[in-house]
C-alpha atoms as a PDB file:
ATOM      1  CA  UNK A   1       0.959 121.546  87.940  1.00  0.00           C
ATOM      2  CA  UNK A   2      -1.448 120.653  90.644  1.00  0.00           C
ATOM      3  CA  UNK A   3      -0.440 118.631  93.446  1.00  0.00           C
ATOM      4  CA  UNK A   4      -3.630 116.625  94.275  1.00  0.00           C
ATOM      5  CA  UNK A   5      -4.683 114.103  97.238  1.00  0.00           C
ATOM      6  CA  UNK A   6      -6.428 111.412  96.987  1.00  0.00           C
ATOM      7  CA  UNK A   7      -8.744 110.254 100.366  1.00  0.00           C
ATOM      8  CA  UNK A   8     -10.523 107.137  99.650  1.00  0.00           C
ATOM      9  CA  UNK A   9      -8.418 106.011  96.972  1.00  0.00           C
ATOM     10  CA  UNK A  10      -8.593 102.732  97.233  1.00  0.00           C
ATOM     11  CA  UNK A  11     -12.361 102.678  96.110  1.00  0.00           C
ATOM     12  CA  UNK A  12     -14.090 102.407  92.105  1.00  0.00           C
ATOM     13  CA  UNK A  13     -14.108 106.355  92.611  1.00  0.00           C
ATOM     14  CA  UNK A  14     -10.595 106.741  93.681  1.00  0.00           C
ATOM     15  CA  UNK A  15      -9.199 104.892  91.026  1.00  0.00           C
ATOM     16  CA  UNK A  16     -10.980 107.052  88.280  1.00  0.00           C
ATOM     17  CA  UNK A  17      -9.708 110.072  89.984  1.00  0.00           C
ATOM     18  CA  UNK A  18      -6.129 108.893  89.575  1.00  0.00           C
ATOM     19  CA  UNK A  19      -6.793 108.076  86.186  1.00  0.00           C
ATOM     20  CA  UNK A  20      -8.440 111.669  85.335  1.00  0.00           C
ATOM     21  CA  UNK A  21      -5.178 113.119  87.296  1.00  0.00           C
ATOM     22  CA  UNK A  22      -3.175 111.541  84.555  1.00  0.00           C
ATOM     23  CA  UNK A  23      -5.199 112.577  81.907  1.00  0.00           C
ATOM     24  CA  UNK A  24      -5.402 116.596  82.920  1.00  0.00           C
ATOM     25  CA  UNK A  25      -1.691 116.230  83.365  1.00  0.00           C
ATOM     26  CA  UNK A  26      -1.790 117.081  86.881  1.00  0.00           C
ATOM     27  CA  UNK A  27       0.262 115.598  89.727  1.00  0.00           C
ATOM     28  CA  UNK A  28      -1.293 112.864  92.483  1.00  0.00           C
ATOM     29  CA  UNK A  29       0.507 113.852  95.268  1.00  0.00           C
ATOM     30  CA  UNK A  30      -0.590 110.629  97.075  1.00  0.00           C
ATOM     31  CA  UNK A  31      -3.454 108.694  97.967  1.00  0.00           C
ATOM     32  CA  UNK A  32      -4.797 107.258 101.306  1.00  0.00           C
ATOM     33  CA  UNK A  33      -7.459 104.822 102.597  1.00  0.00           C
ATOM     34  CA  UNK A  34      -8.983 103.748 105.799  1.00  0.00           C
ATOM     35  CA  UNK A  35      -6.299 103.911 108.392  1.00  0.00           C
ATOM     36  CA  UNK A  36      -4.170 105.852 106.123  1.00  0.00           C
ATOM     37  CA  UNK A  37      -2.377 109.252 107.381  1.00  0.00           C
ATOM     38  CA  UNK A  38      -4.658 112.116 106.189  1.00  0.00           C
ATOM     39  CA  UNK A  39      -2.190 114.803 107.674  1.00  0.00           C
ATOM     40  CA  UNK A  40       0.988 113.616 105.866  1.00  0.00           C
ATOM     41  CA  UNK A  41      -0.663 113.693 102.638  1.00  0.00           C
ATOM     42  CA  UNK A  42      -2.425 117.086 103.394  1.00  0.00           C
ATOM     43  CA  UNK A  43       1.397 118.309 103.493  1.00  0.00           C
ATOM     44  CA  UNK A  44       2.390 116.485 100.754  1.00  0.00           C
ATOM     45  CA  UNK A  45      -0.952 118.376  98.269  1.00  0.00           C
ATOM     46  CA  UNK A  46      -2.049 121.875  97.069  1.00  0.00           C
ATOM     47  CA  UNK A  47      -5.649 120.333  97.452  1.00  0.00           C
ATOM     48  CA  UNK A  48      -7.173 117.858  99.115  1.00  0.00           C
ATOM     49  CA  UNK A  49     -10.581 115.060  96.933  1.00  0.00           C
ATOM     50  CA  UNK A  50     -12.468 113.135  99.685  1.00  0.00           C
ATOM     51  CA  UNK A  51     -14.650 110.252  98.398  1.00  0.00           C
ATOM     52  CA  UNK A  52     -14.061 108.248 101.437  1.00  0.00           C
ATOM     53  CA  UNK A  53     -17.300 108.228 103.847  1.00  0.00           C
ATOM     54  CA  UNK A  54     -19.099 110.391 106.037  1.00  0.00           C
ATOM     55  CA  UNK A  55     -17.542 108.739 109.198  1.00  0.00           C
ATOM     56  CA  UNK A  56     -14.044 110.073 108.141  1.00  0.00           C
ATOM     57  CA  UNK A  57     -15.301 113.697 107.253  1.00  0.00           C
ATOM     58  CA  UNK A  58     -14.416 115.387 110.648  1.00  0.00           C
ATOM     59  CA  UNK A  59     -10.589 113.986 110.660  1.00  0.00           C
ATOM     60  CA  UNK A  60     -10.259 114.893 107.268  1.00  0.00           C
ATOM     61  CA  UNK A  61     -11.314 118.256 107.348  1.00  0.00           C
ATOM     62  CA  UNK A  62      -8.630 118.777 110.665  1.00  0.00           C
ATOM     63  CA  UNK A  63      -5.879 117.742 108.974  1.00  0.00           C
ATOM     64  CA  UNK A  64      -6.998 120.143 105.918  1.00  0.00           C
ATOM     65  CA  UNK A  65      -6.990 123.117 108.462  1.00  0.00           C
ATOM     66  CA  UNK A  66      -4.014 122.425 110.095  1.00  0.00           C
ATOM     67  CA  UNK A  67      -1.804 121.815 106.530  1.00  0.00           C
ATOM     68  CA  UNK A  68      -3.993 125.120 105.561  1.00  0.00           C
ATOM     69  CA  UNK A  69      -4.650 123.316 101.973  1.00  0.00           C
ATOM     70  CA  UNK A  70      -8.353 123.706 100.255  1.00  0.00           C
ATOM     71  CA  UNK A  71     -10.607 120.469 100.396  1.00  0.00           C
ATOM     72  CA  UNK A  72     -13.239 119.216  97.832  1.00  0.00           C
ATOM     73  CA  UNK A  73     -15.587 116.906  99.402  1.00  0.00           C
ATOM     74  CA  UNK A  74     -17.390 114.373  97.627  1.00  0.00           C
ATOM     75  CA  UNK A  75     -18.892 112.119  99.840  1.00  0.00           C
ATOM     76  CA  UNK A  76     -22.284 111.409  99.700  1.00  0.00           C
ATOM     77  CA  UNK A  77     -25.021 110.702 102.581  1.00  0.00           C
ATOM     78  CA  UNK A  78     -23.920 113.611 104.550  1.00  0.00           C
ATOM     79  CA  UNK A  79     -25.811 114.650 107.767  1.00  0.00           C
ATOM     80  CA  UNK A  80     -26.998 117.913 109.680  1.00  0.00           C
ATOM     81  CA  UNK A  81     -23.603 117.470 111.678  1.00  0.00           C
ATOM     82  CA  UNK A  82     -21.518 117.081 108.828  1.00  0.00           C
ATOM     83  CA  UNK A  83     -22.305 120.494 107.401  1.00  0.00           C
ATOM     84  CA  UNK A  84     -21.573 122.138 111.015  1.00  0.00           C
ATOM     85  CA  UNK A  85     -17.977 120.289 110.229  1.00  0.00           C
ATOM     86  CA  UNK A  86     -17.530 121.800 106.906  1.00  0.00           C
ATOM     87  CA  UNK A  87     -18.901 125.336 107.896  1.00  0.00           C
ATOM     88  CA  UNK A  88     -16.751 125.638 110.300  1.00  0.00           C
ATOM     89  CA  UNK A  89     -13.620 124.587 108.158  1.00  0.00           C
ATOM     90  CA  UNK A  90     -14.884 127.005 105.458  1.00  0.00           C
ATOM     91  CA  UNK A  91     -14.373 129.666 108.290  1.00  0.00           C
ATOM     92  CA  UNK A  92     -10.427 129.395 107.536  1.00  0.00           C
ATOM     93  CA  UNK A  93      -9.685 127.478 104.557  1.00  0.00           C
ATOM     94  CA  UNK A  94     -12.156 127.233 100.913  1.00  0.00           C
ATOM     95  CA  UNK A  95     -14.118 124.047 100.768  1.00  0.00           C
ATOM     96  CA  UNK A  96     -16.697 122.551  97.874  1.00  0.00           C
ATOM     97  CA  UNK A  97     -18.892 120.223  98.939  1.00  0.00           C
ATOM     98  CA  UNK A  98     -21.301 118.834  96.563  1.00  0.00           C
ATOM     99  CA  UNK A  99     -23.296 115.793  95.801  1.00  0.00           C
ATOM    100  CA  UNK A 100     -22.298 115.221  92.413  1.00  0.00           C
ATOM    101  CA  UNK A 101     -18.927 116.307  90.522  1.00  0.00           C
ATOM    102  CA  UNK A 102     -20.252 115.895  86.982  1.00  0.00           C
ATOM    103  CA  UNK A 103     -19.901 119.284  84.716  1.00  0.00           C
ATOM    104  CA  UNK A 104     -23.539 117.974  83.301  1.00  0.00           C
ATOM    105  CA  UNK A 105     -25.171 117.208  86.431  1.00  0.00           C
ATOM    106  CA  UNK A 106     -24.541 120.541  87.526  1.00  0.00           C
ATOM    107  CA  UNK A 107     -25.857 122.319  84.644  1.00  0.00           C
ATOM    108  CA  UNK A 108     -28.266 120.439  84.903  1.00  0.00           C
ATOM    109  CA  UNK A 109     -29.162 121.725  88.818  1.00  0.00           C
ATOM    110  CA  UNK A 110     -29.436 125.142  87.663  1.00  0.00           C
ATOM    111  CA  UNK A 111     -32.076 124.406  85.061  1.00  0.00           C
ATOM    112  CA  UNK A 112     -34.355 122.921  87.382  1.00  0.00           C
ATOM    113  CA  UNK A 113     -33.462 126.351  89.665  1.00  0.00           C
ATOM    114  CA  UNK A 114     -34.158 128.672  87.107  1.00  0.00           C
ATOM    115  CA  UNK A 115     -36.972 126.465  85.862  1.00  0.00           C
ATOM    116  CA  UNK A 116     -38.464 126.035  89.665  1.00  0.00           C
ATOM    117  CA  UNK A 117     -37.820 130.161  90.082  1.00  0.00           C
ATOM    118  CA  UNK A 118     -40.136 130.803  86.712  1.00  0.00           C
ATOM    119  CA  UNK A 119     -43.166 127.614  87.138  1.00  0.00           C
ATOM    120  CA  UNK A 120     -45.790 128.133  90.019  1.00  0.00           C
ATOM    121  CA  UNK A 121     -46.718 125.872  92.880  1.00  0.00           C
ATOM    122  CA  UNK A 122     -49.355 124.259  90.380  1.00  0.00           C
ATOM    123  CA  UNK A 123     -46.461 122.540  88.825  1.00  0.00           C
ATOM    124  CA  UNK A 124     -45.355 119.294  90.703  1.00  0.00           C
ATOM    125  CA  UNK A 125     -41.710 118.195  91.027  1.00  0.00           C
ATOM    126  CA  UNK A 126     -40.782 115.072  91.057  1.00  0.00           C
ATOM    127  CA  UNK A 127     -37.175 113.494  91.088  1.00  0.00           C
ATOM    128  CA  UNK A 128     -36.627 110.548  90.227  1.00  0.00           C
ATOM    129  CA  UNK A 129     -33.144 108.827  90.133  1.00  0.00           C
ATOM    130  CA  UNK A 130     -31.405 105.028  89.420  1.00  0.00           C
ATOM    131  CA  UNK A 131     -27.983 103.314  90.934  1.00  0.00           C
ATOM    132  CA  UNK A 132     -26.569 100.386  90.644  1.00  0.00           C
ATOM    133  CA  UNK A 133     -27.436  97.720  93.104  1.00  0.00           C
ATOM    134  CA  UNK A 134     -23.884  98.413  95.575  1.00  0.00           C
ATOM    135  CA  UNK A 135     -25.211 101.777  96.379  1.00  0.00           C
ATOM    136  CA  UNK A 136     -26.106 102.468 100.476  1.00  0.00           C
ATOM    137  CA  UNK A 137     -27.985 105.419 100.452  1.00  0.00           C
ATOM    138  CA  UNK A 138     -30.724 106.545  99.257  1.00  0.00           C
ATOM    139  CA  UNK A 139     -31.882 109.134  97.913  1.00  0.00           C
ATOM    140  CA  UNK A 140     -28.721 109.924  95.840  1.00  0.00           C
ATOM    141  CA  UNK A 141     -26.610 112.948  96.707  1.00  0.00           C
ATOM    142  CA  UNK A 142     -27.348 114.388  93.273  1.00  0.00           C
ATOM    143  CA  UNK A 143     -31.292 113.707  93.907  1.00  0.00           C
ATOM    144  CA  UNK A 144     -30.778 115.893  96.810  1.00  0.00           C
ATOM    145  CA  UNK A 145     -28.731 118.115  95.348  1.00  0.00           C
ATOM    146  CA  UNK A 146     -31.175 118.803  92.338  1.00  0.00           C
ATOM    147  CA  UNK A 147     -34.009 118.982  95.470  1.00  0.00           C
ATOM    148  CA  UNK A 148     -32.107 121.384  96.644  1.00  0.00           C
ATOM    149  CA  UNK A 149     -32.189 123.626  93.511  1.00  0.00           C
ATOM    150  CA  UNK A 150     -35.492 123.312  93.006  1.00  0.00           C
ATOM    151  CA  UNK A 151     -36.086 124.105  96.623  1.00  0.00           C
ATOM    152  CA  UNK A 152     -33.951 126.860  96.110  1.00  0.00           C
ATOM    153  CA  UNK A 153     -35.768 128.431  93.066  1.00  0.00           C
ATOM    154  CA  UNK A 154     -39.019 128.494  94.744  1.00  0.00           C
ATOM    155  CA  UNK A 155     -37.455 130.014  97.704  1.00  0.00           C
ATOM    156  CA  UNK A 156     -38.104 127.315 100.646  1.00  0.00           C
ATOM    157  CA  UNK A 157     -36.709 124.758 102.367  1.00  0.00           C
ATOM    158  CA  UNK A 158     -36.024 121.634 100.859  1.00  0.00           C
ATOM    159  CA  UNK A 159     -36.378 119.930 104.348  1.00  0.00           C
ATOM    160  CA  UNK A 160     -39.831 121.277 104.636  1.00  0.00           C
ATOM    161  CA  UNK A 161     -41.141 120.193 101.545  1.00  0.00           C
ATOM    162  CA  UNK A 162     -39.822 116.643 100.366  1.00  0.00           C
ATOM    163  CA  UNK A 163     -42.181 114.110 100.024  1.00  0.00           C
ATOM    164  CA  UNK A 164     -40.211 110.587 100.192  1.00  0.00           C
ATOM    165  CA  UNK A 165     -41.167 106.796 100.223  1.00  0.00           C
ATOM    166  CA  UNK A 166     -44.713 106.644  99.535  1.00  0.00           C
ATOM    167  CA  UNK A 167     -46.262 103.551 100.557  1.00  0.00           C
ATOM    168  CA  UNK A 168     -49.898 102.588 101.102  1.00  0.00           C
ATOM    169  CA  UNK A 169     -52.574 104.972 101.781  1.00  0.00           C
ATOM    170  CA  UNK A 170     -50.700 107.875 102.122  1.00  0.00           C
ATOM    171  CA  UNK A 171     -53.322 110.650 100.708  1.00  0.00           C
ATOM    172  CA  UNK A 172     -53.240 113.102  98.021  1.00  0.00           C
ATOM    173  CA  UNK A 173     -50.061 115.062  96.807  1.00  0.00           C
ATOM    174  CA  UNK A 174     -48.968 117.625  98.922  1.00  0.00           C
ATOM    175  CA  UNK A 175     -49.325 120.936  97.627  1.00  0.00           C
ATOM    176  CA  UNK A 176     -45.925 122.214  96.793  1.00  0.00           C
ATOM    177  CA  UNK A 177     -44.192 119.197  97.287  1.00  0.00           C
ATOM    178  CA  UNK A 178     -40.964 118.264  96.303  1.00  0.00           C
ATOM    179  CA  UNK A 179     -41.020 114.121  95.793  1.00  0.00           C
ATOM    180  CA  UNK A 180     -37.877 111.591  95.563  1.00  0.00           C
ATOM    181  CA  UNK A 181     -37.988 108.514  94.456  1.00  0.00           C
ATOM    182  CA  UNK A 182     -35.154 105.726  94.263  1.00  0.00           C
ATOM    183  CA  UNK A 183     -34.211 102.520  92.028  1.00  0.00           C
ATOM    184  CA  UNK A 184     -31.619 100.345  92.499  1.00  0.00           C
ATOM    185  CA  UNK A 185     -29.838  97.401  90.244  1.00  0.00           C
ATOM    186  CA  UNK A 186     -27.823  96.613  88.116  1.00  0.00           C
ATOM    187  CA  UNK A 187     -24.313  98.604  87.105  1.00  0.00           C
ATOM    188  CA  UNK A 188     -26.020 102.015  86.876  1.00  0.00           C
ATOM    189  CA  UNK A 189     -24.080 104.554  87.861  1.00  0.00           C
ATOM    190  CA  UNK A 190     -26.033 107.381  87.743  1.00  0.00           C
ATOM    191  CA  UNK A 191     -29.564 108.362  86.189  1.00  0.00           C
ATOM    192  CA  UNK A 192     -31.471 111.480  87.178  1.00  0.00           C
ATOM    193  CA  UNK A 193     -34.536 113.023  86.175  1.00  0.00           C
ATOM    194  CA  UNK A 194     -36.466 116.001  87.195  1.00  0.00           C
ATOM    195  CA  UNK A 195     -40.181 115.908  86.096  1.00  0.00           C
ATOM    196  CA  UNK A 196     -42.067 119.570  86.315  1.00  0.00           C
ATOM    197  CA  UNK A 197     -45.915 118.082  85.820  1.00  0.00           C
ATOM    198  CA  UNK A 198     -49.068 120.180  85.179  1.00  0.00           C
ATOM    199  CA  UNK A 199     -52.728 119.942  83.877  1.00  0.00           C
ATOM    200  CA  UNK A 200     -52.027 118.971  80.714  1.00  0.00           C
ATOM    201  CA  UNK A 201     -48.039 119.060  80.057  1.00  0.00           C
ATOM    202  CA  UNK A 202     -45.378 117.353  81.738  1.00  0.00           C
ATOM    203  CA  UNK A 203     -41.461 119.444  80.954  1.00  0.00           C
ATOM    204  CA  UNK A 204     -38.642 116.985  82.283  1.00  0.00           C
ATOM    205  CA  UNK A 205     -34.763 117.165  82.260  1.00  0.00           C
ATOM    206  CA  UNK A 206     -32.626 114.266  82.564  1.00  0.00           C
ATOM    207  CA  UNK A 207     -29.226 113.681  83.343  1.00  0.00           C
ATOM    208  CA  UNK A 208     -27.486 109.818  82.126  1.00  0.00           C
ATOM    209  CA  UNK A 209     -24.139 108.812  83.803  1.00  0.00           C
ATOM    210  CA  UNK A 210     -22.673 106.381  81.665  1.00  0.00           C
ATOM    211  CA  UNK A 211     -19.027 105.654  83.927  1.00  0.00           C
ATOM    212  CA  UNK A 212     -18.018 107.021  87.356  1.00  0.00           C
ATOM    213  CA  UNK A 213     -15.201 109.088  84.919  1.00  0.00           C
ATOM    214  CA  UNK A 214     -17.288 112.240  84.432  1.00  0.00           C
ATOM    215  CA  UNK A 215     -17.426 112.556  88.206  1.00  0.00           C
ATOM    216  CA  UNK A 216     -14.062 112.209  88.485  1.00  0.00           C
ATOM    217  CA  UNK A 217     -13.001 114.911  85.633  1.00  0.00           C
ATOM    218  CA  UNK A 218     -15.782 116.906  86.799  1.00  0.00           C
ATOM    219  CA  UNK A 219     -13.647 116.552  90.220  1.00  0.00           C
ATOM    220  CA  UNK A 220     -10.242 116.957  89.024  1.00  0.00           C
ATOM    221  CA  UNK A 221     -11.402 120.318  87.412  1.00  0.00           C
ATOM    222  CA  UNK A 222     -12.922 121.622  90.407  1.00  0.00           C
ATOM    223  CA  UNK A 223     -10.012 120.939  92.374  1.00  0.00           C
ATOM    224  CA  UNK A 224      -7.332 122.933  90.712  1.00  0.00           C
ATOM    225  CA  UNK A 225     -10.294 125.662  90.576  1.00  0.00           C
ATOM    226  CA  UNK A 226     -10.257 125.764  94.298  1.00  0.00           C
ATOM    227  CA  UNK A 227      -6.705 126.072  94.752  1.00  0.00           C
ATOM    228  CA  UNK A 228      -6.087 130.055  95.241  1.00  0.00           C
ATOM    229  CA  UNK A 229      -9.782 130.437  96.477  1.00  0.00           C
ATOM    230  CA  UNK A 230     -10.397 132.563  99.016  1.00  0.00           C
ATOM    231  CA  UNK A 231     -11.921 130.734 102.613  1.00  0.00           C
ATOM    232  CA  UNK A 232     -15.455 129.959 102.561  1.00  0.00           C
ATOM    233  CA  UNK A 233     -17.440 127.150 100.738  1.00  0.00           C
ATOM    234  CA  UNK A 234     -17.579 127.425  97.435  1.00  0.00           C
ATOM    235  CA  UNK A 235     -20.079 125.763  94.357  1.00  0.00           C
ATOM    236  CA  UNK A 236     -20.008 123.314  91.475  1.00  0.00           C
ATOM    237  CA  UNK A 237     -21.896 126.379  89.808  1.00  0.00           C
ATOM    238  CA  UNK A 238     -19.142 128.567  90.739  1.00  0.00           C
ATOM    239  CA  UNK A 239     -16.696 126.370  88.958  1.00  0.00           C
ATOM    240  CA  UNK A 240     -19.162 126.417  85.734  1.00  0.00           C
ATOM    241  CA  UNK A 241     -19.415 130.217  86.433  1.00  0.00           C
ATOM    242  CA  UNK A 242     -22.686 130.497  86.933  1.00  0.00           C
END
């Protein structure tokens, strides 16, 4: 069995990760919160789940390179300088970092690739995606991370092309733009949709999260994936084996 860690397990996401734990028949090795010591349960796991917050990424990912134990990182509303962190951890140890753990979500991500790789510039993509009303950031990590396919599939950068919080007099579409937008309310706790529009036909492909549980089996599988890995970062996709 799987000896897994828990960081940020104190939270709604934490809980369901103990609960899918159970239900793979896996082992929690332990589970820590704010304060909590990160390196002592690194030692104690053969894999490290952090839902905690960006904040705590850096001392996380030390004590995964000094206990030399593979890290899955969940945590959403990452920055430029939290990728440098995780690059350079994925120099000695594998990491996945991803913006959404769901199996369907990212299936879903390489449909809009492949569909983004075969559709010209003269289709528009929009994203559009809905949380509940406790959510901080915005857009979603899975908005971006579908973006980021469909950036991907056209060959650009996502950064180059996103299109975000229209408001007012803000011109026509830009051509090859990649737009976001972002509800929030309610319990939600995940809706995402990918609209490829056209003259004349829309296609769209949209992803419903009914409980915060198929992120955390979606997790739970991708963690005893990593285990055995070899250094580097590593893919939802590559878990799917795609």
């Amino acid at each position: 069995m799987t000896r897994i860690g828990i960081i940020g397990s104190e939270g709604r996401m934490g809980n369901a990760l103990a609960d899918a734990i159970a239900a793979a028949g896996q082992t929690l090795a332990g589970g820590i919160d704010k304060g909590g010591n990160v390196l002592a349960l690194a030692h104690l796991s053969d894999v490290l789940v952090d839902f905690s917050s960006p904040h705590a990424l850096e001392a996380n990912l030390d004590a995964a390179m000094a206990a030399g134990v593979p890290i899955l990182i969940g945590t959403t509303g990452l920055e430029e300088r939290h990728h440098f962190l995780i690059d350079h951890a994925a120099e000695s140890l594998a990491v996945l970092q991803t913006g959404n753990t769901s199996l369907g979500v990212n299936m879903l991500a390489w449909l809009v690739r492949e569909a983004a790789s075969r559709l010209g510039e003269d289709w528009d993509i929009e994203i559009v995606e809905t949380h509940h009303r406790m959510k901080v950031d915005a857009p979603s990590g899975t908005a971006l991370l579908l973006g980021e396919a469909a950036a991907k599939g056209r060959g650009v950068a996502l950064g180059d092309h996103s299109e975000r919080g229209r408001d007012g007099i803000t011109g026509k579409r830009a051509e090859g733009a990649i737009g976001f937008a972002s509800l929030r309310g309610g319990t939600v706790a995940g809706d995402h949709s990918v609209h490829f529009l056209t003259d004349n036909e829309r296609l769209s492909f949209s992803h419903l999260a009914e409980n915060r549980g198929i992120f955390a089996k979606g997790a739970i599988r991708a963690a005893q994936w990593l285990v055995g890995q070899p250094k580097g970062r590593h893919t939802m996709a590559q878990v799917l084996g795609l």
